[in-house]
N, C-alpha and C. Protein backbone atom coordinates (compact mmCIF):
# COMPACT_ATOMS: atom_id res chain seq x y z
N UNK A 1 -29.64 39.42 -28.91
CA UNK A 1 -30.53 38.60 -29.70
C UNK A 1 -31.06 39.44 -30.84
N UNK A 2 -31.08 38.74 -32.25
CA UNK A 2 -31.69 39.90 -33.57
C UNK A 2 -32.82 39.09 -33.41
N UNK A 3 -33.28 40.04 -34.57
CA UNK A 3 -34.82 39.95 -35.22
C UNK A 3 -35.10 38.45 -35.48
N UNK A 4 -33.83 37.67 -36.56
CA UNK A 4 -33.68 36.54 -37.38
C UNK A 4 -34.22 35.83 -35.97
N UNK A 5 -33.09 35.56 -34.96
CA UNK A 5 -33.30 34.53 -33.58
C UNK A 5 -34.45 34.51 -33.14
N UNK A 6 -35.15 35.58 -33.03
CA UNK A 6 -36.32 36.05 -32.41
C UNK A 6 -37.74 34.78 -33.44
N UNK A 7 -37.62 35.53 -34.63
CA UNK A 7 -38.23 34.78 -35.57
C UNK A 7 -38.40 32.80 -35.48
N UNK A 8 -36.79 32.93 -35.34
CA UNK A 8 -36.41 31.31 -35.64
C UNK A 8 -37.40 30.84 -34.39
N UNK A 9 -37.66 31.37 -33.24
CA UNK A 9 -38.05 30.54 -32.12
C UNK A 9 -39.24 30.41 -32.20
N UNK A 10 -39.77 31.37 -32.84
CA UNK A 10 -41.63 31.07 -33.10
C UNK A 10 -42.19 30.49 -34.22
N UNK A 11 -41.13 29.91 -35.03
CA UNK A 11 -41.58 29.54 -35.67
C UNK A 11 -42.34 27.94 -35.56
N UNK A 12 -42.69 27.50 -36.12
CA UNK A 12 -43.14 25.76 -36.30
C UNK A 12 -42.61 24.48 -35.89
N UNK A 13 -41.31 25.19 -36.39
CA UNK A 13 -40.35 24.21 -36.32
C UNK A 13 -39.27 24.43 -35.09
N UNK A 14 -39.27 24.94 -34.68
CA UNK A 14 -38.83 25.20 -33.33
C UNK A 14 -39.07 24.05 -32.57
N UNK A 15 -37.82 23.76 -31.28
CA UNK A 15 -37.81 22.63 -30.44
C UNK A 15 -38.98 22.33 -29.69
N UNK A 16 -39.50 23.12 -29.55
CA UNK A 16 -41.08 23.11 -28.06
C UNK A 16 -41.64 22.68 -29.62
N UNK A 17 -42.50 21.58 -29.35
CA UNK A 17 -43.33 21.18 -30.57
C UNK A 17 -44.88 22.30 -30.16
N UNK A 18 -45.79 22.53 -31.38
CA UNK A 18 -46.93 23.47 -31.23
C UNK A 18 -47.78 22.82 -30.46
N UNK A 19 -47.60 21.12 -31.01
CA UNK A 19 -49.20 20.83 -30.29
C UNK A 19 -48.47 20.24 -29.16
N UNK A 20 -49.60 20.66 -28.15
CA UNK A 20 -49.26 20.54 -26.78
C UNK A 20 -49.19 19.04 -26.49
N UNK A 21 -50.00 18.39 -27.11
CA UNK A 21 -50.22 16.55 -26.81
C UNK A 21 -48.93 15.96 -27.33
N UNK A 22 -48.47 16.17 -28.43
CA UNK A 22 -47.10 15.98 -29.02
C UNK A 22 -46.18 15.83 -28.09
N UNK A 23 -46.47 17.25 -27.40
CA UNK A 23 -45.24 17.93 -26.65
C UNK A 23 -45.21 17.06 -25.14
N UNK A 24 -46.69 17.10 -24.52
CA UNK A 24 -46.61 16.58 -23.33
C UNK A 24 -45.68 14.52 -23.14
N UNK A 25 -46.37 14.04 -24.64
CA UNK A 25 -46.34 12.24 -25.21
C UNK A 25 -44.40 12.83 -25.02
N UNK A 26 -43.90 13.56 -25.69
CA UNK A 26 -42.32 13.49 -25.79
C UNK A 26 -41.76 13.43 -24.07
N UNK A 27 -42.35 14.65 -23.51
CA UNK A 27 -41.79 14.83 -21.93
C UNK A 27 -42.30 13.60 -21.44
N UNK A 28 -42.97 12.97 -21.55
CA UNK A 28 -43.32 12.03 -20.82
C UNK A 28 -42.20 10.10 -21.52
N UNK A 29 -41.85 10.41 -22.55
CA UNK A 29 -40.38 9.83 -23.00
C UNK A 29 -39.27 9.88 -22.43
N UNK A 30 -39.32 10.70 -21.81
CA UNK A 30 -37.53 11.94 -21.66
C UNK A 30 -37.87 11.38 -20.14
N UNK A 31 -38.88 11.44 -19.74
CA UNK A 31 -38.80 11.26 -18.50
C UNK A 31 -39.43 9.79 -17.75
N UNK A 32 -39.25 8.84 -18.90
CA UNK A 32 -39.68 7.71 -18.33
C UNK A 32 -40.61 7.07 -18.05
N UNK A 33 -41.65 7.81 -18.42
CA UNK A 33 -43.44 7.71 -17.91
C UNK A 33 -43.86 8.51 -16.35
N UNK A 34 -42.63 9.47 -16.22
CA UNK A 34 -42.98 10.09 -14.30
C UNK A 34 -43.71 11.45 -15.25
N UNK A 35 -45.13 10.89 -14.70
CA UNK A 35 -46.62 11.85 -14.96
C UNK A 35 -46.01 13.15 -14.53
N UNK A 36 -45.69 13.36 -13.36
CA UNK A 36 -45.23 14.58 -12.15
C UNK A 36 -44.41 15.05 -12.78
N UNK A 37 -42.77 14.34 -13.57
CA UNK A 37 -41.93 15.00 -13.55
C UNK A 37 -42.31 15.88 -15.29
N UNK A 38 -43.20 15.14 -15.79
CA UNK A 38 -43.27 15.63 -17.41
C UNK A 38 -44.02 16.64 -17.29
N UNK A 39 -45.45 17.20 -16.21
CA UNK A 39 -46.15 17.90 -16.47
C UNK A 39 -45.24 19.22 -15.74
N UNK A 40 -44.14 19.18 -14.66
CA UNK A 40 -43.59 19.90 -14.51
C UNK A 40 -42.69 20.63 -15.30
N UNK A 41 -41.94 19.78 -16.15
CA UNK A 41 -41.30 20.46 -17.00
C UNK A 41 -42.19 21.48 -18.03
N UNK A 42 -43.26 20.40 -18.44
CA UNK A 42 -44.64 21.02 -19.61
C UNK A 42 -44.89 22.52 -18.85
N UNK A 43 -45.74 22.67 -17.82
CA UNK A 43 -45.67 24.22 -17.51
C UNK A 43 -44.51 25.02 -17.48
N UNK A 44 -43.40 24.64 -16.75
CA UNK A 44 -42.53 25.00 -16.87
C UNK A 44 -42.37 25.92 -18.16
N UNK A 45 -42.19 24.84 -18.84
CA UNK A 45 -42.16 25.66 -20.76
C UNK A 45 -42.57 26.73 -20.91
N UNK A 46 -43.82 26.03 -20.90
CA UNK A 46 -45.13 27.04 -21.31
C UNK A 46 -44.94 28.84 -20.46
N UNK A 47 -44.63 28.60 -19.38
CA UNK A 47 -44.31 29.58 -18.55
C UNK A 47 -43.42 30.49 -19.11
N UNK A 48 -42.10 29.64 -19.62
CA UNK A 48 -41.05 30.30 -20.32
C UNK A 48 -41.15 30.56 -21.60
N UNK A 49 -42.09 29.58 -22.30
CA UNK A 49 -42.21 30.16 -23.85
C UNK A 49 -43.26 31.67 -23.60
N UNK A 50 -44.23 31.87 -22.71
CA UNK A 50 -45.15 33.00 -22.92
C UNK A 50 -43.87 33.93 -22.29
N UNK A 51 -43.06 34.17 -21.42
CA UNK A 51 -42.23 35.22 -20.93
C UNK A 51 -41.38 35.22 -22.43
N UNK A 52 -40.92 34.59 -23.09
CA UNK A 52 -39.77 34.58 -24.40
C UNK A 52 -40.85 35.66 -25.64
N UNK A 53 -42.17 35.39 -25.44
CA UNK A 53 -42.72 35.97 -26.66
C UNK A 53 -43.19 37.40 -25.96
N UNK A 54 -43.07 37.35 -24.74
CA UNK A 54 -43.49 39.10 -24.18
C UNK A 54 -42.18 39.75 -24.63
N UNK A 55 -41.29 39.31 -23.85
CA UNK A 55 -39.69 39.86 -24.17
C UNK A 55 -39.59 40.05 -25.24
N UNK A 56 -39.87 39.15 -26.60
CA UNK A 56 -39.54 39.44 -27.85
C UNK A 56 -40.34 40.60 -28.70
N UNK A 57 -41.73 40.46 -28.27
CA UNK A 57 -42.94 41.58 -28.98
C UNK A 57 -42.04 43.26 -28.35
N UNK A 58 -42.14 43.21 -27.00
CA UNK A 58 -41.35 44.38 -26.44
C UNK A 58 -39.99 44.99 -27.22
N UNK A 59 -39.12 44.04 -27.73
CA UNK A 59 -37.89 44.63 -28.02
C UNK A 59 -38.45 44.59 -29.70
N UNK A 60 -38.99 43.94 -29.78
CA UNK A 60 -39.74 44.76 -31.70
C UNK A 60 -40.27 45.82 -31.19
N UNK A 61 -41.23 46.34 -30.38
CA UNK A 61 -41.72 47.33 -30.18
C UNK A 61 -40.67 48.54 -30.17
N UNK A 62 -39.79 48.23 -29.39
CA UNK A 62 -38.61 49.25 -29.43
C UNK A 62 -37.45 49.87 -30.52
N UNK A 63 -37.54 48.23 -30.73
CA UNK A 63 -37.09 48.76 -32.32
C UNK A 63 -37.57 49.59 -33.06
N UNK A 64 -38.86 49.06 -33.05
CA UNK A 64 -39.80 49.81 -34.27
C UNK A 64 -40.46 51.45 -33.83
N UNK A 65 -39.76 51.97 -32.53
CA UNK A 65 -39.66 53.19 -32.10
C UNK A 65 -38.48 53.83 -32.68
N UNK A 66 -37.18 52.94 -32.43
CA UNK A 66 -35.91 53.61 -32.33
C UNK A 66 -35.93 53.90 -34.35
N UNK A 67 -37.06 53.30 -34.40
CA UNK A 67 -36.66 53.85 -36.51
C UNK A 67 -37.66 55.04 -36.19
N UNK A 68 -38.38 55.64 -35.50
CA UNK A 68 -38.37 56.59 -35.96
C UNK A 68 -37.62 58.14 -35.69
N UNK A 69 -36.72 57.49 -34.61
CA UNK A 69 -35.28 58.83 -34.60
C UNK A 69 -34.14 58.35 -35.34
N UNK A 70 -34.40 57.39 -36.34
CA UNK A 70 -33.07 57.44 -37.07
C UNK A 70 -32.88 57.73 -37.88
N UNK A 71 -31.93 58.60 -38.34
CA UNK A 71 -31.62 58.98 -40.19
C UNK A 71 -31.28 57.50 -40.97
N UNK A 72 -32.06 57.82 -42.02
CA UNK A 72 -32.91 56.61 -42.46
C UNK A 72 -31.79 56.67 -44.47
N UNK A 73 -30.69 57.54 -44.12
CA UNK A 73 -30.16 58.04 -45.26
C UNK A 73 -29.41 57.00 -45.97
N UNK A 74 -28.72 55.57 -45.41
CA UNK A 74 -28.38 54.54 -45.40
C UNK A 74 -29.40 53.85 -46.42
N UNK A 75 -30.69 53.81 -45.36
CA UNK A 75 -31.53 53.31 -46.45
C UNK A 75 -31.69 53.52 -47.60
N UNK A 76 -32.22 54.95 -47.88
CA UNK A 76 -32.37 55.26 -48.77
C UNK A 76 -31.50 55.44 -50.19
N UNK A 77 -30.17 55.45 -49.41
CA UNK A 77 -29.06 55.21 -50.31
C UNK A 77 -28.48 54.15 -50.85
N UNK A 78 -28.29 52.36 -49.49
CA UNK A 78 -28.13 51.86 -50.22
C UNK A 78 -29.16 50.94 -50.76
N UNK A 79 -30.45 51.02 -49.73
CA UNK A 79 -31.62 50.22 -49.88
C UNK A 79 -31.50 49.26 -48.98
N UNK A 80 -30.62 49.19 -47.99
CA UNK A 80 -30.47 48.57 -46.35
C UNK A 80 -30.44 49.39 -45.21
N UNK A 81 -30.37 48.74 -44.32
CA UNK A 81 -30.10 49.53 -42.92
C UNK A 81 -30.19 48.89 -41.62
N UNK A 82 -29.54 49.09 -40.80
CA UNK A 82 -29.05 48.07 -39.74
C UNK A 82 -29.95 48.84 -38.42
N UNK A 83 -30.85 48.42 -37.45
CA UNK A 83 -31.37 49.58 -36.56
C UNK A 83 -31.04 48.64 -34.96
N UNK A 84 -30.21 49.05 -33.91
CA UNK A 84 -29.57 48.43 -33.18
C UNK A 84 -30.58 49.14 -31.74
N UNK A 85 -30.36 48.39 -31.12
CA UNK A 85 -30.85 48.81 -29.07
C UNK A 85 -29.49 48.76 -28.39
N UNK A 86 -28.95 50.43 -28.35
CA UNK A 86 -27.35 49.08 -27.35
C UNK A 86 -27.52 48.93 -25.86
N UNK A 87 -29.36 49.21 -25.52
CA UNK A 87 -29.23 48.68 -24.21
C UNK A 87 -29.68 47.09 -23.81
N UNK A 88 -29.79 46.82 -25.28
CA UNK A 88 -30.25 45.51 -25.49
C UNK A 88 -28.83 44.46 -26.67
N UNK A 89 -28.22 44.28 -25.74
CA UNK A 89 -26.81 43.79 -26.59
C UNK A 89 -27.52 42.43 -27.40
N UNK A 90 -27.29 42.78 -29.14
CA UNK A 90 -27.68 41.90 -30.01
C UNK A 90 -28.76 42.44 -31.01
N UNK A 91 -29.74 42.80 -29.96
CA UNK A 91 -31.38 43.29 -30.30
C UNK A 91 -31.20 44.35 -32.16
N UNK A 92 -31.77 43.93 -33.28
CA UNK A 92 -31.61 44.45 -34.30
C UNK A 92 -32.90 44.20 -35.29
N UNK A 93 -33.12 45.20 -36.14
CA UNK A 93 -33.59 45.00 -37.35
C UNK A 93 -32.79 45.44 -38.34
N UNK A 94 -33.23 44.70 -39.53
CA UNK A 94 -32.69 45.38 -40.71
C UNK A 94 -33.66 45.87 -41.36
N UNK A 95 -33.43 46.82 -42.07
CA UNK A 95 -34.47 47.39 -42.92
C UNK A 95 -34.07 46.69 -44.34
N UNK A 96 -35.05 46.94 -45.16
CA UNK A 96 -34.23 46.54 -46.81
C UNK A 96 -35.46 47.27 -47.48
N UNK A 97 -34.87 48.01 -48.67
CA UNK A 97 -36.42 49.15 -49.24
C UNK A 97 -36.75 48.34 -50.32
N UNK A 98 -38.14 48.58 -50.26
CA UNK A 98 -38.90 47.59 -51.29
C UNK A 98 -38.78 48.62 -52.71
N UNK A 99 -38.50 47.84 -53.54
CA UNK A 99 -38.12 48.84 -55.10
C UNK A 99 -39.48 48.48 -55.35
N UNK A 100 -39.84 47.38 -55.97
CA UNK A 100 -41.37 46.83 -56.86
C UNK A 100 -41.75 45.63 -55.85
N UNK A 101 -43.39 45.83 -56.07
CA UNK A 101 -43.98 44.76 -55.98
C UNK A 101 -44.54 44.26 -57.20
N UNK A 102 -44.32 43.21 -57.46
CA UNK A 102 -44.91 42.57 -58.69
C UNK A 102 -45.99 41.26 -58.44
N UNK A 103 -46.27 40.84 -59.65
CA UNK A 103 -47.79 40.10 -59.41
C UNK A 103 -47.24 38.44 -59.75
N UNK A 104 -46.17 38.23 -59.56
CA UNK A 104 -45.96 36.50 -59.79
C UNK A 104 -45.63 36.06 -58.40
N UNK A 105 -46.06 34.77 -58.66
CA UNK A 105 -46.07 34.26 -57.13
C UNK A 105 -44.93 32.90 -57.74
N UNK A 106 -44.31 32.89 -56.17
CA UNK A 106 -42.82 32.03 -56.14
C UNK A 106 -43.61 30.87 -54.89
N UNK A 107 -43.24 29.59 -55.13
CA UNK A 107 -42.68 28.62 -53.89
C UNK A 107 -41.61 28.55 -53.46
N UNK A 108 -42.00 28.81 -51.74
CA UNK A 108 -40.54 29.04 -51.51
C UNK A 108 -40.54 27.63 -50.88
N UNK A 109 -39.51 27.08 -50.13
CA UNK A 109 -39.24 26.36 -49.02
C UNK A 109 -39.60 27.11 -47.39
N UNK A 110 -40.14 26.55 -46.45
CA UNK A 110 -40.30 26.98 -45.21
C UNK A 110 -39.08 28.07 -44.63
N UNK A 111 -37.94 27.25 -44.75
CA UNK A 111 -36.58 27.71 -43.83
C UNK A 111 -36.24 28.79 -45.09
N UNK A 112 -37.50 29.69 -45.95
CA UNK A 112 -36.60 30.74 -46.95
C UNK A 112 -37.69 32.16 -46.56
N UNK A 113 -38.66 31.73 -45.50
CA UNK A 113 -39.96 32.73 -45.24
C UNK A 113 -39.80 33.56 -44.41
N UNK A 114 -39.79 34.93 -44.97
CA UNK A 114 -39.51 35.92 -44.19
C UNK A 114 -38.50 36.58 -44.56
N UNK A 115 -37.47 35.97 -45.90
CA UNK A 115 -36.89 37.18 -46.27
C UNK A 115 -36.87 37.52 -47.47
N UNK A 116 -35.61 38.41 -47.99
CA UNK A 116 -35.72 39.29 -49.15
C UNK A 116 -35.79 38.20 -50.04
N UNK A 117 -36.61 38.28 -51.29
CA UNK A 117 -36.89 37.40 -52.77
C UNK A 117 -36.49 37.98 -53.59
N UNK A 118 -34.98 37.79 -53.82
CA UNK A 118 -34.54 38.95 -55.17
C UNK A 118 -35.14 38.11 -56.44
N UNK A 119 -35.75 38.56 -56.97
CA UNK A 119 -36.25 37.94 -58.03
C UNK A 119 -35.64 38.58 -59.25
N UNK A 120 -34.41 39.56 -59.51
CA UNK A 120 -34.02 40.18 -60.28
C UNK A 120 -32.87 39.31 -61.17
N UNK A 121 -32.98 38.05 -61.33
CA UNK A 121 -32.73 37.17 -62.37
C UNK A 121 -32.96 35.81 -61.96
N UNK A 122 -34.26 35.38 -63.15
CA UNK A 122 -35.19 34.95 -63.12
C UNK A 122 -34.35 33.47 -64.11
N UNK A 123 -34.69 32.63 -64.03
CA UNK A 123 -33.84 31.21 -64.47
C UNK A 123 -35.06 30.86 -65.31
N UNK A 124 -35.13 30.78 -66.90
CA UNK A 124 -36.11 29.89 -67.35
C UNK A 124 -35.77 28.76 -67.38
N UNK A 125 -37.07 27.78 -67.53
CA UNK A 125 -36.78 26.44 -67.69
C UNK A 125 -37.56 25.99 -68.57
């Protein structure tokens, strides 16, 4: 599992809806109006979404150890870098080096948050 997957699941838009009333009104669709069988599934979730976000904080944590025994020369050379767990098959960050920060602000779309904004050709209109 990478960083990206990790991300995609916490985000908003992710299948488990945020608000819990949402979420409980749907299970209780799926399942016909059985009170019992919807609130079972509902913890259920909940159970598995809090174990999915321990698991996930942990293997960032590790990541964000394993950069500091890595030669970082990639980076610096090409301005990327790939940082892997191979006891964790998938588990990754990428690095990408920030050249400038500058002072204009962009709208992005939701599904564009969180990554690189090359802003290094700029479209007038």
């Amino acid at each position: 599992m990478n960083e990206a997957k990790i991300q995609h699941l916490l985000k908003t838009e992710s299948f488990k809806l945020q608000n819990n009333e949402e979420y409980k009104a749907l299970l209780l669709i799926l399942f016909k109006g059985s009170e019992d069988l919807a609130l079972k599934y509902f913890e259920a979730s909940r159970k598995l979404a809090a174990f999915h976000i321990r698991a996930g904080r942990a293997i960032s944590q590790k990541l964000k150890e394993a950069i500091k025994d890595t030669d970082l020369t990639e980076l610096y050379g090409t301005g990327s870098q790939k940082i892997t767990l191979p006891e964790y098959k998938g588990a990754s960050f990428t690095l990408e080096r920030i050249l400038n920060i500058g002072n204009s602000v962009y709208l992005i779309p939701v599904s564009q948050e969180k990554r690189i904004l090359d802003t290094t050709y700029k479209i007038s209109t």
